[in-house]
C-alpha atoms as a PDB file:
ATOM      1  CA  UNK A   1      77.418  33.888  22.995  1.00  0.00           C
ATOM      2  CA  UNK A   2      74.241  32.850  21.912  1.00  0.00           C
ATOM      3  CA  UNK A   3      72.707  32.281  18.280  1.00  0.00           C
ATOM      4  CA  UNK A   4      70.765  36.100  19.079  1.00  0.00           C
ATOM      5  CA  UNK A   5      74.080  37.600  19.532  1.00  0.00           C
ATOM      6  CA  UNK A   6      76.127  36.043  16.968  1.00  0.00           C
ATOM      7  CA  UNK A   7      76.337  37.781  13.802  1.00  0.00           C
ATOM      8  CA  UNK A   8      75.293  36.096  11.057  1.00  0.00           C
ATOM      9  CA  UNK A   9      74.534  36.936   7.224  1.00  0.00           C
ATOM     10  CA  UNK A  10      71.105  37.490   5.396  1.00  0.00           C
ATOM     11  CA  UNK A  11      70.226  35.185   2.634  1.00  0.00           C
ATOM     12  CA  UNK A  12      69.539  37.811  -0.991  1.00  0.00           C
ATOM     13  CA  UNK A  13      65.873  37.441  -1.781  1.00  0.00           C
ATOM     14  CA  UNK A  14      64.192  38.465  -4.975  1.00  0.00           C
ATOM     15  CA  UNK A  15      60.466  39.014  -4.802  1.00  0.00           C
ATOM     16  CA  UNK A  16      57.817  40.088  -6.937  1.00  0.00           C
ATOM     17  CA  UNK A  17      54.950  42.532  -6.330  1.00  0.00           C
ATOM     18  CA  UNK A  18      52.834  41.384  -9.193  1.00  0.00           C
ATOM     19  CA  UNK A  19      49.523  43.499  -9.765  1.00  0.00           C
ATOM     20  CA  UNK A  20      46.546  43.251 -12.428  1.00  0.00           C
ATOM     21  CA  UNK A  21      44.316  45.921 -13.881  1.00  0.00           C
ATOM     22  CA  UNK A  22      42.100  45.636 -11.229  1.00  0.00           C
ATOM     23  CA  UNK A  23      44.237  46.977  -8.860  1.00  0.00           C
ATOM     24  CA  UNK A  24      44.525  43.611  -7.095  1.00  0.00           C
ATOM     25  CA  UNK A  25      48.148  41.891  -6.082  1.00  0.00           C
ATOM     26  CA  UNK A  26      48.970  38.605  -6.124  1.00  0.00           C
ATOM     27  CA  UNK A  27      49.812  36.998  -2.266  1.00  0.00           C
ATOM     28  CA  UNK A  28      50.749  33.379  -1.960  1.00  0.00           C
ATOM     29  CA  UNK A  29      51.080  30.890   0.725  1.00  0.00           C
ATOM     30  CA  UNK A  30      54.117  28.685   1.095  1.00  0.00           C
ATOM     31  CA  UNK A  31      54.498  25.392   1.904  1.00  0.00           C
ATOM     32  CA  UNK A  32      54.973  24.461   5.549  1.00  0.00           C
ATOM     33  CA  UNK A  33      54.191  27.950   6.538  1.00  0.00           C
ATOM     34  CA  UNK A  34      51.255  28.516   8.837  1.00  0.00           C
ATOM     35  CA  UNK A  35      47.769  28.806   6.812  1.00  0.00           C
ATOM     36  CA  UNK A  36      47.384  32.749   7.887  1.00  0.00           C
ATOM     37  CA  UNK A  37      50.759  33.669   6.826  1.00  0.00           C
ATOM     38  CA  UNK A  38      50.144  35.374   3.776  1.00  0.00           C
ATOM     39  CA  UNK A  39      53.220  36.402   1.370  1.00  0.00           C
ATOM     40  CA  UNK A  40      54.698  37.112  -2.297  1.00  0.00           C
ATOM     41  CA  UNK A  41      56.235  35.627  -5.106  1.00  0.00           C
ATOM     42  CA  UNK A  42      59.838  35.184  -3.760  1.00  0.00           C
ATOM     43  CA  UNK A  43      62.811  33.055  -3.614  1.00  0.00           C
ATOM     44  CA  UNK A  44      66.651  33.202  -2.817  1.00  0.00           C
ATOM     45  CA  UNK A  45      69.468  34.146  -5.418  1.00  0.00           C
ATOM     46  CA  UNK A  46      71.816  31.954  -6.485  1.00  0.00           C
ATOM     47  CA  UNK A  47      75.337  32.655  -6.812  1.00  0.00           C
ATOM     48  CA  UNK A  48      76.111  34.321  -9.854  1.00  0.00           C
ATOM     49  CA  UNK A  49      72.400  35.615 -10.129  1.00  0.00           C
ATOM     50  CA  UNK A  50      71.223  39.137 -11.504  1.00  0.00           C
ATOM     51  CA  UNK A  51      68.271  40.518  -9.322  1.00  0.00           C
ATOM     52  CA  UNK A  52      66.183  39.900 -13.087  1.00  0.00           C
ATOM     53  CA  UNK A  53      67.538  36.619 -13.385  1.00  0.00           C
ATOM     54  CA  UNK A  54      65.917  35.250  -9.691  1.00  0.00           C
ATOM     55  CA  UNK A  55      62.987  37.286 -10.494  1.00  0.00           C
ATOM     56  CA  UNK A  56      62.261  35.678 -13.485  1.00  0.00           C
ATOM     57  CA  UNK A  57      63.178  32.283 -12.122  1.00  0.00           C
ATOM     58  CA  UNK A  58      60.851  32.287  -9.175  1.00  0.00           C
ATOM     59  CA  UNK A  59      58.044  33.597 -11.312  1.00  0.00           C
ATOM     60  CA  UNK A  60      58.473  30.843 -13.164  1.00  0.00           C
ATOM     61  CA  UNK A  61      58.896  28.412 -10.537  1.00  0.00           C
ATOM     62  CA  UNK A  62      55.724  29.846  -8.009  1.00  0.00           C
ATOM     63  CA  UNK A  63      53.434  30.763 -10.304  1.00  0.00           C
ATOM     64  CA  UNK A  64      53.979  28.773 -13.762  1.00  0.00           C
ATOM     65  CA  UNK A  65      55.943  29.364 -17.079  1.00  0.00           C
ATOM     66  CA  UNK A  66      52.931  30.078 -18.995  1.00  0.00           C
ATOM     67  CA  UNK A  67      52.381  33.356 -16.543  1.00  0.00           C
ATOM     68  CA  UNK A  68      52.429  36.325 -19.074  1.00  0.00           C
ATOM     69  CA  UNK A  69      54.006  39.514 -17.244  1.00  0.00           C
ATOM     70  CA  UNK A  70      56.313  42.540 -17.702  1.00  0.00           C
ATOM     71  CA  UNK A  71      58.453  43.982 -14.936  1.00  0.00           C
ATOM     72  CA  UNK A  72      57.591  47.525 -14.565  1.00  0.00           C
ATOM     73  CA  UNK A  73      60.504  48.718 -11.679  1.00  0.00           C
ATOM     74  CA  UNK A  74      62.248  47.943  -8.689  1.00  0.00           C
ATOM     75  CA  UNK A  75      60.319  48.594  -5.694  1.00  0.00           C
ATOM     76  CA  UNK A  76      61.092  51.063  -2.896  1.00  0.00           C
ATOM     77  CA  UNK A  77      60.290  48.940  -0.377  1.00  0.00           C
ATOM     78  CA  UNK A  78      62.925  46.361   0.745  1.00  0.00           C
ATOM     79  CA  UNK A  79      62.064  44.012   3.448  1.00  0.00           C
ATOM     80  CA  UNK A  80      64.601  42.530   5.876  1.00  0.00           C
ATOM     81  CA  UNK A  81      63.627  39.840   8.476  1.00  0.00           C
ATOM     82  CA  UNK A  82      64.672  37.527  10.847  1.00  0.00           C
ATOM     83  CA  UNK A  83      64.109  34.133  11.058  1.00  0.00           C
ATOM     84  CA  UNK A  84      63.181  31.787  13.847  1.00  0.00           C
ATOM     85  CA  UNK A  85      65.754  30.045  15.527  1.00  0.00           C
ATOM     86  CA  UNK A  86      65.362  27.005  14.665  1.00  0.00           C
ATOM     87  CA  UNK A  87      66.014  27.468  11.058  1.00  0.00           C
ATOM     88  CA  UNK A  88      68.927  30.052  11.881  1.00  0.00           C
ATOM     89  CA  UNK A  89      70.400  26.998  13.197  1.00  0.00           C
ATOM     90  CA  UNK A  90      69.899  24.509  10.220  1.00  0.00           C
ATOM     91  CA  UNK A  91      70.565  27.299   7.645  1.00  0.00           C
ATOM     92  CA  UNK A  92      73.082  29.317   9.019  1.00  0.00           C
ATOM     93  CA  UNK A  93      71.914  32.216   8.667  1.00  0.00           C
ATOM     94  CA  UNK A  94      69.942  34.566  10.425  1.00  0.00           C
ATOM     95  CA  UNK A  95      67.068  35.922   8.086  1.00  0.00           C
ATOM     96  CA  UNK A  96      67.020  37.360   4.742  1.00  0.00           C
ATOM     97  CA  UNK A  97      67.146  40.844   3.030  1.00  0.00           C
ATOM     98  CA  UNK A  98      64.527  40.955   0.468  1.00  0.00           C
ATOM     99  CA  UNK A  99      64.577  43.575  -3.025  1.00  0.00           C
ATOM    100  CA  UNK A 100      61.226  44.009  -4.735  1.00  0.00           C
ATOM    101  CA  UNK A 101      60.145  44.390  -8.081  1.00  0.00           C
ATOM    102  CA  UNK A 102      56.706  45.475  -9.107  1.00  0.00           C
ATOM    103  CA  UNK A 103      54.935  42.884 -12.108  1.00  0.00           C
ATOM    104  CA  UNK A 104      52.390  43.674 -14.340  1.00  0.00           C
ATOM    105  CA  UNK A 105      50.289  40.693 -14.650  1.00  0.00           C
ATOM    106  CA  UNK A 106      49.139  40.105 -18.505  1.00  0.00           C
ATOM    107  CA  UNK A 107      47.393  36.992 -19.307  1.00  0.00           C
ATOM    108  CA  UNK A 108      47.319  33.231 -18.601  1.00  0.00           C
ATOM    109  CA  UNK A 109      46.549  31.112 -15.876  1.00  0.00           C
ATOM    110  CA  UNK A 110      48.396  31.081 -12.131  1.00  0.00           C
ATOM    111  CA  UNK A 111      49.440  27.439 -12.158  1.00  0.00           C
ATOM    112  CA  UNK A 112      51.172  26.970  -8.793  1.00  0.00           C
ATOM    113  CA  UNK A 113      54.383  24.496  -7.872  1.00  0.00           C
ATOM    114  CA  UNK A 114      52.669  22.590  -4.919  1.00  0.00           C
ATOM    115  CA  UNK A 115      55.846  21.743  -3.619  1.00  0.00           C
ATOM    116  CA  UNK A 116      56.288  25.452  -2.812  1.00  0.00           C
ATOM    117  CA  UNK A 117      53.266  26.908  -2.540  1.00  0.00           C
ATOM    118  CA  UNK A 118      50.053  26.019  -1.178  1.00  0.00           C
ATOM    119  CA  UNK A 119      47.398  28.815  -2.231  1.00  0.00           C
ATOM    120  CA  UNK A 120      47.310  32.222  -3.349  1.00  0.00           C
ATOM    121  CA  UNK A 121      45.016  34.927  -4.013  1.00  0.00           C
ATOM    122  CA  UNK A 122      44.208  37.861  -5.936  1.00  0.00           C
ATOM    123  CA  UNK A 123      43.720  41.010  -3.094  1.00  0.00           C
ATOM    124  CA  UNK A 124      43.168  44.577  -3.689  1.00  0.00           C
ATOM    125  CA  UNK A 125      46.191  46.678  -2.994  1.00  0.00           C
ATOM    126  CA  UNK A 126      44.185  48.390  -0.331  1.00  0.00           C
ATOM    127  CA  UNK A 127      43.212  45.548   1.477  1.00  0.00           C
ATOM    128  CA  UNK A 128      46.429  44.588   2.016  1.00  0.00           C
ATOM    129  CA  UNK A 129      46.973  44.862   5.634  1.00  0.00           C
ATOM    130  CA  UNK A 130      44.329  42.217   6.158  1.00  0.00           C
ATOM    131  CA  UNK A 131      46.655  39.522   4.765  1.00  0.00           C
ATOM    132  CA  UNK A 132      50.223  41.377   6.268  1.00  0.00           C
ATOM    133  CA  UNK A 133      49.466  40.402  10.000  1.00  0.00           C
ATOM    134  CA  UNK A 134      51.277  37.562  11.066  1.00  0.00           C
ATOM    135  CA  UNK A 135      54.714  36.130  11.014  1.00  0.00           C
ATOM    136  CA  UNK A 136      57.563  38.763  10.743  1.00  0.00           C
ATOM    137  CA  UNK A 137      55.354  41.270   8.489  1.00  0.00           C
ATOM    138  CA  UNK A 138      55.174  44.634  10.783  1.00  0.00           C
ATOM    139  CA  UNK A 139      52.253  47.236  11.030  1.00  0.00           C
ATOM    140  CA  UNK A 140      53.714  49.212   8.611  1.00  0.00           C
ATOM    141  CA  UNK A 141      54.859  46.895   5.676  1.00  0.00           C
ATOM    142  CA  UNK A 142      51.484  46.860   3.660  1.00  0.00           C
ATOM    143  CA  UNK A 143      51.361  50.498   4.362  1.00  0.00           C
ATOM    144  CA  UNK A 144      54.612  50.916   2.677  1.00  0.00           C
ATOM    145  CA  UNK A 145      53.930  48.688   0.131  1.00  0.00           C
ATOM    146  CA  UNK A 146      50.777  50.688  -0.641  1.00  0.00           C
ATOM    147  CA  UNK A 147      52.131  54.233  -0.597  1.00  0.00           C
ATOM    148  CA  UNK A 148      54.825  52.768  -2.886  1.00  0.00           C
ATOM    149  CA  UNK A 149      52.076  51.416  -5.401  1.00  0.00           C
ATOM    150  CA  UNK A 150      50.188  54.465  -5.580  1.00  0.00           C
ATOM    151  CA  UNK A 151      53.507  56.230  -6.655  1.00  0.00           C
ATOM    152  CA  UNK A 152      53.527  53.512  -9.574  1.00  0.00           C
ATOM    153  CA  UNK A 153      50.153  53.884 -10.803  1.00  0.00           C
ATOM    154  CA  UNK A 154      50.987  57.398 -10.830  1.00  0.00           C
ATOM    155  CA  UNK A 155      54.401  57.000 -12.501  1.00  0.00           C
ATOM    156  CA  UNK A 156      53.163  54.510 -15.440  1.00  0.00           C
END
């Protein structure tokens, strides 16, 4: 049996969906990642976590501690994915399964952990499927993602 066919478990991922006034979202790019593969705040739970408490912690850990923000809901959209196989091998596992929460940013400046992150940018929600095109995003992610904002600015 090979490492395709051998069922393996999904790492719990927390990410954040973190928006401004100006209808922009934040999109980062991690560390030994290739330059066009554009993503979010995110980061795996640790054991005895809350979905808040990894939130919180990766906000924190991405972006800065100074970042000023509320959490507004969880997200519709969950994201599941599968990683290559050379990390399935040296993790053990075989992707991850990824909940969503959507972030109001407030105030303060980005200040990003260079040991995870390399850039990131402020995009309007619309022009998100300009960013979502490489790696294991799919077509239809940013248009998910969208359709699910546009029920929050409708909802708040």
């Amino acid at each position: 049996m090979s490492i395709n066919e051998e069922p393996q478990k999904y790492r719990a991922q927390v990410g954040a969906l973190i928006v401004n006034d100006s209808d922009e979202i934040l999109i980062v790019q991690n560390v030994g990642y290739p330059k066009d593969l554009w993503d979010f705040v995110k980061g795996g739970m640790h054991n005895g976590e809350e979905f808040e408490d990894t939130l919180k912690r990766e906000i924190a850990e991405e972006i800065g501690g100074n970042v000023k923000y509320f959490v507004i809901k969880r997200s519709s959209w969950f994201y599941i994915y599968d990683w290559p196989i050379e990390k399935r091998k040296k993790d053990g596992l075989r992707g991850a399964a990824r909940v969503s929460f959507w972030v109001r940013y407030l105030e303060n400046e980005v200040q990003i952990d260079s040991n995870e992150i390399t850039a990131y940018k402020w995009v309007k929600v619309s022009d998100l499927e300009k960013y979502l095109n490489t790696g294991t995003w799919k077509s239809e992610d940013a248009e998910n993602i969208k359709r699910d904002y546009a029920t929050l600015k409708t909802s708040v």
